[in-house]
C-alpha atoms as a PDB file:
ATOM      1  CA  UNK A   1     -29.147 -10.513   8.157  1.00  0.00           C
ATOM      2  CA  UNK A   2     -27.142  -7.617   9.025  1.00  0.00           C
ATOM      3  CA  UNK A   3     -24.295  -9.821   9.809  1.00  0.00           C
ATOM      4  CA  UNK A   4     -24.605 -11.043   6.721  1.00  0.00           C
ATOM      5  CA  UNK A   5     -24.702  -8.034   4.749  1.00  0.00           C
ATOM      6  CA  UNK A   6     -21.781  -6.595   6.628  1.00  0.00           C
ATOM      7  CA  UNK A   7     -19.605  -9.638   6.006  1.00  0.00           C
ATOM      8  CA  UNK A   8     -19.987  -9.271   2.405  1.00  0.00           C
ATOM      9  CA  UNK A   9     -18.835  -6.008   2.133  1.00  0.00           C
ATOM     10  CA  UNK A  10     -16.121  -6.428   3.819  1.00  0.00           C
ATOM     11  CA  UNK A  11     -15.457  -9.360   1.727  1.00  0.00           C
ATOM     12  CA  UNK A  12     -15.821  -7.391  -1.204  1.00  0.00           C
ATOM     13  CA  UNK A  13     -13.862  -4.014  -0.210  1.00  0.00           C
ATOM     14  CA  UNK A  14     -10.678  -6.690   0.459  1.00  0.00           C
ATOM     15  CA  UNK A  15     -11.689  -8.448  -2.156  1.00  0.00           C
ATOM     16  CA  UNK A  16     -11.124  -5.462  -4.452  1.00  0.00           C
ATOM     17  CA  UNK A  17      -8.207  -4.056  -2.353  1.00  0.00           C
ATOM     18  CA  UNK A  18      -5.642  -7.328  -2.689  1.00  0.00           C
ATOM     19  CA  UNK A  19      -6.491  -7.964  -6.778  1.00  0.00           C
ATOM     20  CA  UNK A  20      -5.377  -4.472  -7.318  1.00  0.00           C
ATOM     21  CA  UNK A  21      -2.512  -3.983  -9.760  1.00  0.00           C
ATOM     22  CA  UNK A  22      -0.366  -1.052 -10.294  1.00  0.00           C
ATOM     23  CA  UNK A  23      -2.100   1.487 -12.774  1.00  0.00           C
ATOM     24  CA  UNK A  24      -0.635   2.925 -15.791  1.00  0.00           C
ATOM     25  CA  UNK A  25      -3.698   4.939 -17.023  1.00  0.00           C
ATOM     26  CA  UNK A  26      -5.675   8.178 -15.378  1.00  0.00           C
ATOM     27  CA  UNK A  27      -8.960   7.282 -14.039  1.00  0.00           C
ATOM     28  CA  UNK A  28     -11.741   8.767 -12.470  1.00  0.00           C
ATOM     29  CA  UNK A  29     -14.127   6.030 -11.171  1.00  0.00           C
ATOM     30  CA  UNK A  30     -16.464   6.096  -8.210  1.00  0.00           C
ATOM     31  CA  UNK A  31     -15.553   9.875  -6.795  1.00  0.00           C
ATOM     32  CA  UNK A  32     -18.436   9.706  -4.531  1.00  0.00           C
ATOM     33  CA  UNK A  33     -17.767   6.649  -2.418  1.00  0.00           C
ATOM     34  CA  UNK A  34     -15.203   4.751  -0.097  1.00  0.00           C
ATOM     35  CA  UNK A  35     -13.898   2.828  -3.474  1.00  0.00           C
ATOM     36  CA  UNK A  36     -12.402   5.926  -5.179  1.00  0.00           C
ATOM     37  CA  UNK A  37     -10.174   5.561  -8.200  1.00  0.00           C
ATOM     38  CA  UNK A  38      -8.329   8.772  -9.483  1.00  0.00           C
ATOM     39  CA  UNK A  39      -5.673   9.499 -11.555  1.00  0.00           C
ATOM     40  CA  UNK A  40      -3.038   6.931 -10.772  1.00  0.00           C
ATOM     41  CA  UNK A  41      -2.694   6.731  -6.843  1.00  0.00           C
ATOM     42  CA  UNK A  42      -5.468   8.209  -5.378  1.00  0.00           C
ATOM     43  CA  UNK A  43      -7.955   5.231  -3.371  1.00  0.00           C
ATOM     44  CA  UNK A  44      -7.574   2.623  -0.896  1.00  0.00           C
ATOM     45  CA  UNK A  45      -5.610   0.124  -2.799  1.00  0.00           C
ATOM     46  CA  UNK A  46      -4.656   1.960  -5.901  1.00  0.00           C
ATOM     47  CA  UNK A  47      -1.005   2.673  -7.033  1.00  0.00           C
ATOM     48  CA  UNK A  48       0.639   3.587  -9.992  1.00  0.00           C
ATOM     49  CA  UNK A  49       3.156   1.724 -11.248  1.00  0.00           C
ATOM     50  CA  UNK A  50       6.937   2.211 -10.623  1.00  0.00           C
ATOM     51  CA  UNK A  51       8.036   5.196 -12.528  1.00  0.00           C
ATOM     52  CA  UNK A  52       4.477   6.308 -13.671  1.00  0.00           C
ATOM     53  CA  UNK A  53       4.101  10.408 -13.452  1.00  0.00           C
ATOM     54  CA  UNK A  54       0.686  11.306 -11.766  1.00  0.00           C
ATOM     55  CA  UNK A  55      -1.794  12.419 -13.633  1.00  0.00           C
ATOM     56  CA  UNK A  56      -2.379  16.090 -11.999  1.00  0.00           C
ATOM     57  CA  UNK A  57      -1.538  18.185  -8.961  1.00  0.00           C
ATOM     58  CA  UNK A  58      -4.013  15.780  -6.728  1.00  0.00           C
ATOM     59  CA  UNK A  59      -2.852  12.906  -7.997  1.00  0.00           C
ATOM     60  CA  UNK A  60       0.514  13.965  -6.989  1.00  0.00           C
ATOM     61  CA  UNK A  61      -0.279  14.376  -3.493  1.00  0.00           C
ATOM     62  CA  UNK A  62      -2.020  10.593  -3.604  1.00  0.00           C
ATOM     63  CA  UNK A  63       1.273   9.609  -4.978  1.00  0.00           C
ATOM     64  CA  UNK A  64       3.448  11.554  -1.927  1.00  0.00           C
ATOM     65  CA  UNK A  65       0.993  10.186   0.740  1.00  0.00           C
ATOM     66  CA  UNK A  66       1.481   6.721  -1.029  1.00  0.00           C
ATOM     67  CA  UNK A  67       5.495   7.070  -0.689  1.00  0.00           C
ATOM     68  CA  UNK A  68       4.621   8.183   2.931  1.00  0.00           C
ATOM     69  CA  UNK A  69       3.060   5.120   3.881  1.00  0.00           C
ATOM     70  CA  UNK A  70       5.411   2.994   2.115  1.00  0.00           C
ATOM     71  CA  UNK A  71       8.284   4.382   3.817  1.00  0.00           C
ATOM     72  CA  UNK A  72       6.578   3.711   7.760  1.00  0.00           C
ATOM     73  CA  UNK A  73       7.047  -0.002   6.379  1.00  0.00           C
ATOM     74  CA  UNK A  74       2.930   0.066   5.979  1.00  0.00           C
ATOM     75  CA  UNK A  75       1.604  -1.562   2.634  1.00  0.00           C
ATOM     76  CA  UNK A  76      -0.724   0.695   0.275  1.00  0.00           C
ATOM     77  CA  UNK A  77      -1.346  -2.558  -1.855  1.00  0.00           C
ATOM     78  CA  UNK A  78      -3.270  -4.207   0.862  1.00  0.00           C
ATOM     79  CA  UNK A  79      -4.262  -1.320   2.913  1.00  0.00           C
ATOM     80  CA  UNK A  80      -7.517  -1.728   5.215  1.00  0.00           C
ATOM     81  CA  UNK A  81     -10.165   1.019   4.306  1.00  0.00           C
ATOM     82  CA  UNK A  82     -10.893   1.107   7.680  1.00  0.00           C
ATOM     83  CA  UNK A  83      -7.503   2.540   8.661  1.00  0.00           C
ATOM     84  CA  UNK A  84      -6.389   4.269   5.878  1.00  0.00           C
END
């Protein structure tokens, strides 16, 4: 049952992660969990779109660490929360 329960949310988290598109709208959804959505870059799999200014000073260091990651050749858009 555990196994079970596990499996789905993983399932779910990736799930989530991979159907993300690029955001063009400040958010703040979920501040208390693994599945954070701020501004425009801050959470595992959520990016603003090319161009897109960040919504605030925090969101601007989601967007930095986002660029960061990008640059190492690593992939923000299909990130593992495990890792990240």
């Amino acid at each position: 049952m555990r196994l079970a329960a596990a499996f789905f949310i993983v399932f779910f988290l990736v799930d989530v992660v991979c159907s993300e598109e690029c955001t063009r709208t400040c958010i703040a959804q979920n501040c208390d969990t693994l599945s954070i959505r701020y501004g425009k870059y801050c959470g595992i799999g959520h990016f603003g779109c090319p161009g897109e200014e960040p919504c605030d000073e925090l969101d601007a260091c989601c967007m930095v660490h986002d660029d960061c990651v990008e640059s190492k050749g690593k992939s923000i858009k299909n990130a593992n929360p495990f890792t990240v």
